[in-house]
Protein backbone atom coordinates (compact mmCIF):
# COMPACT_ATOMS: atom_id res chain seq x y z
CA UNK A 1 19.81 -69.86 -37.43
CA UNK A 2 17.71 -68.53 -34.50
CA UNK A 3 20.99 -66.78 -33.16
CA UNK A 4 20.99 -64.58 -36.34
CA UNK A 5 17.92 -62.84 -35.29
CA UNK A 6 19.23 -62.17 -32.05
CA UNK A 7 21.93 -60.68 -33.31
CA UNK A 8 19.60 -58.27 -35.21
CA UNK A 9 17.60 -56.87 -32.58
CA UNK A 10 20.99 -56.36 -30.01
CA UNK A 11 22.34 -54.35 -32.90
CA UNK A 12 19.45 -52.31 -33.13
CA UNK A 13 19.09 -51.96 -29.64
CA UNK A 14 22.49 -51.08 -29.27
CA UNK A 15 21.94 -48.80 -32.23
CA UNK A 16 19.51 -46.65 -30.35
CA UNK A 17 21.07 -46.75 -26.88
CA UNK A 18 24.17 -45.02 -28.89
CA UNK A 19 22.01 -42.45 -30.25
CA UNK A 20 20.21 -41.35 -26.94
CA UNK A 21 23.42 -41.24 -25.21
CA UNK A 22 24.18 -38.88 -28.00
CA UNK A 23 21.41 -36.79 -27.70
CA UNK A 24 22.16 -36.10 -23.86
CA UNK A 25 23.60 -32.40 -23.60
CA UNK A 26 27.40 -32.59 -22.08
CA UNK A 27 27.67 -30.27 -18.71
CA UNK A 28 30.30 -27.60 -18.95
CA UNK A 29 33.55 -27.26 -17.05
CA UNK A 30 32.30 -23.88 -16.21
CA UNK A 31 28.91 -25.15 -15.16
CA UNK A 32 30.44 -28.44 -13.30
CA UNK A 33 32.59 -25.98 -11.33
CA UNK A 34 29.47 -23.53 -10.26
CA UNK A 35 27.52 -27.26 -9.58
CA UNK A 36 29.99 -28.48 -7.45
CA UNK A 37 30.50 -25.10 -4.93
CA UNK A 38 26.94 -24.82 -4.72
CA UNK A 39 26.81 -28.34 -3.18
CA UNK A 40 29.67 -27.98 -1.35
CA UNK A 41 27.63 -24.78 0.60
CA UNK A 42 25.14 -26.87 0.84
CA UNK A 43 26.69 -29.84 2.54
CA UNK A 44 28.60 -27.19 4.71
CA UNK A 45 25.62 -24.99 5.79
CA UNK A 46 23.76 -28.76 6.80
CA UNK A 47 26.82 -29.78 8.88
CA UNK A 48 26.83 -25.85 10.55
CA UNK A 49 23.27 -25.97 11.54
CA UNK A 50 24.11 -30.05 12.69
CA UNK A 51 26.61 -28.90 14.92
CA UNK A 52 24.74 -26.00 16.02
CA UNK A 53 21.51 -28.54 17.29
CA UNK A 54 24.51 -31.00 18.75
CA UNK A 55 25.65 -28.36 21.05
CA UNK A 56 22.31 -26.88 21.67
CA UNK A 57 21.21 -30.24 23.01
CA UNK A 58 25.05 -30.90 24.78
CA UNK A 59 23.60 -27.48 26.71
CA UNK A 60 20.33 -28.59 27.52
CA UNK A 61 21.51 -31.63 29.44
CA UNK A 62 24.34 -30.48 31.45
């Protein structure tokens, strides 16, 4: 019978992993979108200024 107990306290904690994941606020399309070009600039104004020290430093040693 020790198995029935354990079957108790996984439904409950399955219980109130369902409800947090419940609680958590879905992101927008909308938002999503805006989210995604801002990292996008991000990730292309990092490989600009990457580029931008790889040349500077091609320069320096020629």
């Amino acid at each position: 019978m020790t198995r029935g107990n354990q079957r108790e306290t996984d439904r409950a904690k399955a219980q109130k992993k369902a409800q947090a994941a419940k609680a958590k606020p879905k992101e927008s399309a909308t938002s999503l979108q805006k989210r995604r070009e801002q990292d996008a600039a991000i990730l292309r104004d990092k490989q600009k200024k990457k580029e931008e020290e790889k040349a500077a430093e091609g320069g320096a040693k020629k």
